[in-house]
Protein backbone atom coordinates (compact mmCIF):
# COMPACT_ATOMS: atom_id res chain seq x y z
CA UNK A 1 53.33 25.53 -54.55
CA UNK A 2 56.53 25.23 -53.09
CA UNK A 3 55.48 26.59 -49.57
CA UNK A 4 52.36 24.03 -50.16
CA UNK A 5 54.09 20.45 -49.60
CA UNK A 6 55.88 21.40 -46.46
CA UNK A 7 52.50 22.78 -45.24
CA UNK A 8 50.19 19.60 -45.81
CA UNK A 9 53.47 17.50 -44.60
CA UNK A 10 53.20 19.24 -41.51
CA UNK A 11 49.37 19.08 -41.14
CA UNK A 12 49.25 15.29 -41.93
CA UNK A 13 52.02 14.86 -38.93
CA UNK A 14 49.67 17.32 -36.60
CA UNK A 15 46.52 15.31 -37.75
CA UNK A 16 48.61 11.99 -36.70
CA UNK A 17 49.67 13.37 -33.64
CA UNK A 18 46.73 14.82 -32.38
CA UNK A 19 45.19 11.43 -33.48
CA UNK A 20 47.32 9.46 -31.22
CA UNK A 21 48.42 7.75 -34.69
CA UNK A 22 51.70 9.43 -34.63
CA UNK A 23 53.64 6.45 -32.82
CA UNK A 24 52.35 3.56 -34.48
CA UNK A 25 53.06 5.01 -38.07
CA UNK A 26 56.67 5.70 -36.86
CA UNK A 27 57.26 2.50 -35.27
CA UNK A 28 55.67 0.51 -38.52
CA UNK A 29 58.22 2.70 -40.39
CA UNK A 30 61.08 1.52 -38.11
CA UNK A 31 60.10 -2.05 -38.22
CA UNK A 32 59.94 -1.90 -42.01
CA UNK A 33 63.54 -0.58 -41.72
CA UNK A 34 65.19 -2.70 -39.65
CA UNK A 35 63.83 -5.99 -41.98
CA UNK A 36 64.90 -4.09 -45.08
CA UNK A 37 68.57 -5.65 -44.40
CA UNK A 38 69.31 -1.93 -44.12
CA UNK A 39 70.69 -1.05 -40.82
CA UNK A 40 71.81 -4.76 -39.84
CA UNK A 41 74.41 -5.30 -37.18
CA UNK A 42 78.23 -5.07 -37.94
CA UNK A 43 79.66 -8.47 -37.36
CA UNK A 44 83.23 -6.84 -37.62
CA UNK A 45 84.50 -5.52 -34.60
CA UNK A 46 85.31 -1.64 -34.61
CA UNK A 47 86.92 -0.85 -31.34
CA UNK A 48 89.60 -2.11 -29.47
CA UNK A 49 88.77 -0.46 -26.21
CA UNK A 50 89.03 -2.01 -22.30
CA UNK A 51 85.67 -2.08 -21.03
CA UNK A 52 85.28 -0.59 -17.58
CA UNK A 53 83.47 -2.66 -15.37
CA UNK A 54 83.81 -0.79 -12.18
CA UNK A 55 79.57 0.35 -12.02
CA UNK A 56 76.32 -1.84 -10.42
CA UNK A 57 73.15 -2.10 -12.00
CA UNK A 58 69.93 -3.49 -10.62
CA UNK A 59 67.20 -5.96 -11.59
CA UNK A 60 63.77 -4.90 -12.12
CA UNK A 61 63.31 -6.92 -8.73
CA UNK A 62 65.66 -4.29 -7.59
CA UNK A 63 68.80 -6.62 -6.40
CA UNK A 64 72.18 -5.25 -7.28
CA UNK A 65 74.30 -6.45 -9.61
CA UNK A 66 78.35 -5.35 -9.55
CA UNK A 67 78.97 -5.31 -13.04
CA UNK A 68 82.31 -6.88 -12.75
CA UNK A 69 80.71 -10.29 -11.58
CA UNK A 70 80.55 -10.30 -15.67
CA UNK A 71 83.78 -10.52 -16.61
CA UNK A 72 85.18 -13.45 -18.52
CA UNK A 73 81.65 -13.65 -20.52
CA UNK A 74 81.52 -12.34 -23.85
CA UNK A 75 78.39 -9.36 -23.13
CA UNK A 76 75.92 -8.08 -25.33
CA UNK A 77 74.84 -5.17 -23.42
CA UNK A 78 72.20 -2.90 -25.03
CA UNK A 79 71.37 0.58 -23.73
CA UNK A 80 67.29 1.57 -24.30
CA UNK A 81 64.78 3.70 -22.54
CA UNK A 82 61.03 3.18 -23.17
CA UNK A 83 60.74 6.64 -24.20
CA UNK A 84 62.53 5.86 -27.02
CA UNK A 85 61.25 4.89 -30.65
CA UNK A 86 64.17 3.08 -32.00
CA UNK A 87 65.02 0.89 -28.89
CA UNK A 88 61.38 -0.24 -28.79
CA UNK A 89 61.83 -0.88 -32.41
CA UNK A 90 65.17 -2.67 -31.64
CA UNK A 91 64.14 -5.13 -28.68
CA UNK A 92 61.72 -7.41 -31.08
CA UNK A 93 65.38 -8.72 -32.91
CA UNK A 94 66.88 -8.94 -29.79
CA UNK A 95 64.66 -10.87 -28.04
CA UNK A 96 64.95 -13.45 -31.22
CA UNK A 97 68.56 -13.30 -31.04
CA UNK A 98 68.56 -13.83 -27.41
CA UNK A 99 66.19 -17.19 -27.96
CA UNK A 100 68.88 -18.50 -30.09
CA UNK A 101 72.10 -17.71 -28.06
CA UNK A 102 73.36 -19.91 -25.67
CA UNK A 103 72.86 -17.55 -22.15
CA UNK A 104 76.15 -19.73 -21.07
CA UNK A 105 78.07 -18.08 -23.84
CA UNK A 106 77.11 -14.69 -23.88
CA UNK A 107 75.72 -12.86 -21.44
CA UNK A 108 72.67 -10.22 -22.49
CA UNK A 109 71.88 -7.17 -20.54
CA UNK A 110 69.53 -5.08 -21.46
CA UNK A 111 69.95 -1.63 -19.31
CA UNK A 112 66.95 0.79 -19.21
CA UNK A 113 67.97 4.21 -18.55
CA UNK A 114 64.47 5.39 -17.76
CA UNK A 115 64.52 7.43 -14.52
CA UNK A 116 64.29 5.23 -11.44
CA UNK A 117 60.54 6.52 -10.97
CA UNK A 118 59.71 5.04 -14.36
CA UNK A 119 60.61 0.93 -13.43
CA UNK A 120 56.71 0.07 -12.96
CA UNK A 121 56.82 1.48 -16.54
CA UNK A 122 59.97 -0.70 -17.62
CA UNK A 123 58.25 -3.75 -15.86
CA UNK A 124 55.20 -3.06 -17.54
CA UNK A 125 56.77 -2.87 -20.98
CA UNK A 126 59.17 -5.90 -20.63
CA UNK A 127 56.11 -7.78 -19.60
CA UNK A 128 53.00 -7.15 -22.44
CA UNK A 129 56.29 -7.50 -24.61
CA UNK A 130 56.69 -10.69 -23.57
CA UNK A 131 60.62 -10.34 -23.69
CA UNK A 132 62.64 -13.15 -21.34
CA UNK A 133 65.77 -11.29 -21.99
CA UNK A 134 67.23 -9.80 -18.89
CA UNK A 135 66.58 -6.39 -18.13
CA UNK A 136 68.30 -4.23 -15.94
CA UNK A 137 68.33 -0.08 -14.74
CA UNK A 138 71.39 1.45 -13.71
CA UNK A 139 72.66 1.88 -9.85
CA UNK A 140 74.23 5.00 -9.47
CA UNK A 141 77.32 5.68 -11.22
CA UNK A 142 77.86 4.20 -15.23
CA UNK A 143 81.28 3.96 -16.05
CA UNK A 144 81.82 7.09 -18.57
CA UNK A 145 81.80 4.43 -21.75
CA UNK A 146 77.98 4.25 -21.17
CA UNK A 147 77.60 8.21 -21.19
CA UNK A 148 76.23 7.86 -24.81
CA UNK A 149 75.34 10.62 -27.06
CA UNK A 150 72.19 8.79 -27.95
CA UNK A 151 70.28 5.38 -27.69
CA UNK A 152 69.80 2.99 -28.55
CA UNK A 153 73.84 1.97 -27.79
CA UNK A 154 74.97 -1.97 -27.63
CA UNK A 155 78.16 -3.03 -27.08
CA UNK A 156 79.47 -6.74 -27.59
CA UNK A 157 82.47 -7.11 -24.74
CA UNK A 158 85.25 -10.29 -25.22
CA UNK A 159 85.64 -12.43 -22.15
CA UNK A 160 89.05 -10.76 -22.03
CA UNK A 161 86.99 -7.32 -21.22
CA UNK A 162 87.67 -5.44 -24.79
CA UNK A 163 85.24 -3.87 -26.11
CA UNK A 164 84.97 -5.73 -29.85
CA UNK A 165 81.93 -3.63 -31.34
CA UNK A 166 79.84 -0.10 -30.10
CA UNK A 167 77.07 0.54 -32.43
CA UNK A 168 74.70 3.75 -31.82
CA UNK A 169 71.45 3.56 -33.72
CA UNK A 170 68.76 1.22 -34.52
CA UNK A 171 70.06 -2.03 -35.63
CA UNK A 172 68.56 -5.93 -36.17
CA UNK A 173 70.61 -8.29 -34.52
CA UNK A 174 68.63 -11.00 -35.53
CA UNK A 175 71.02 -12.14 -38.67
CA UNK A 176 73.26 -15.03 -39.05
CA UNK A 177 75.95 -13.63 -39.71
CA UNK A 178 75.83 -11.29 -36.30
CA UNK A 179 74.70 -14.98 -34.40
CA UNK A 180 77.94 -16.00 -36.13
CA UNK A 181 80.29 -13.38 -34.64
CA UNK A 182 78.71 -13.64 -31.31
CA UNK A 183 79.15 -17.59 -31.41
CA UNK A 184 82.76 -16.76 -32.55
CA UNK A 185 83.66 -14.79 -29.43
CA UNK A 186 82.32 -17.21 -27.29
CA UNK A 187 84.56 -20.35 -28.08
């Protein structure tokens, strides 16, 4: 019996899989996390680290952005990939708190870090997503604070270039209380 569960576990996951079920059972599982309250965005800073602005990213249009024409805007800057679960899962909170931020106060940027041979695949994502936030792919060289162990990785950056809060996982930014720090850091 005991070698039994483990077994049909695996074969339900296989059958899933092989299904092409697999994805939308984990991302209704991720969803139903992130608006349990459980994994809700810190709204206390937990680093008191100088951001390094010295990189460039690029639109999806491709024009190049130098990071450091940034600075002296509180940033929310997200790290995703579309290969990934829990950034897809993510973006839908995002987006939400992005509708109710003012863009003159804090500055999103949502960096891919698909492969450069993927952006019709970013583009096509952003877009049957509907998202408005701004998305962006790197541009040669990240500064070594965005060589991340794992995404999805978002960091909130002061206007006076600290970096207030790093958090690595799946969160919902969508709460009032997060809103309410972000506001904060803006005045």
């Amino acid at each position: 019996m005991s070698v039994m569960k483990p077994l049909l576990w695996g074969l339900l996951v296989f059958a899933l899989y092989r299904a092409g079920a697999f994805q939308y059972v984990v991302s209704i599982a991720h969803t139903t996390v992130l608006q349990s309250g459980l994994v809700n965005a810190s709204s206390v800073g937990n680093s008191k680290t100088l951001f390094d602005y010295d990189f460039t990213i690029k639109e999806l249009s491709g024009k190049k952005v130098d990071f450091k024409e940034l600075q002296g805007k509180v940033i929310f800057l997200n790290l995703w990939a579309t290969w990934c679960g829990p950034c897809r899962s993510e973006m839908a909170s995002i987006q939400k708190l992005y509708e109710q931020v003012d863009p003159g106060k804090v500055s999103f940027v949502m960096l891919s870090l698909d492969k450069d041979s993927q952006l019709e695949k970013v583009k096509a994502y952003v877009a049957s997503r509907s998202f408005t936030f701004p998305v962006y792919m790197p541009s040669g060289y990240l500064a070594d604070q965005l060589q991340v162990p794992s995404i999805p990785t978002t960091f909130v950056i002061t206007r006076d270039g600290m970096i207030d809060l790093k958090e690595v996982g799946m969160k919902n930014y969508n709460t009032p209380k997060f809103r309410k720090y972000l506001e904060a850091l803006s005045r």
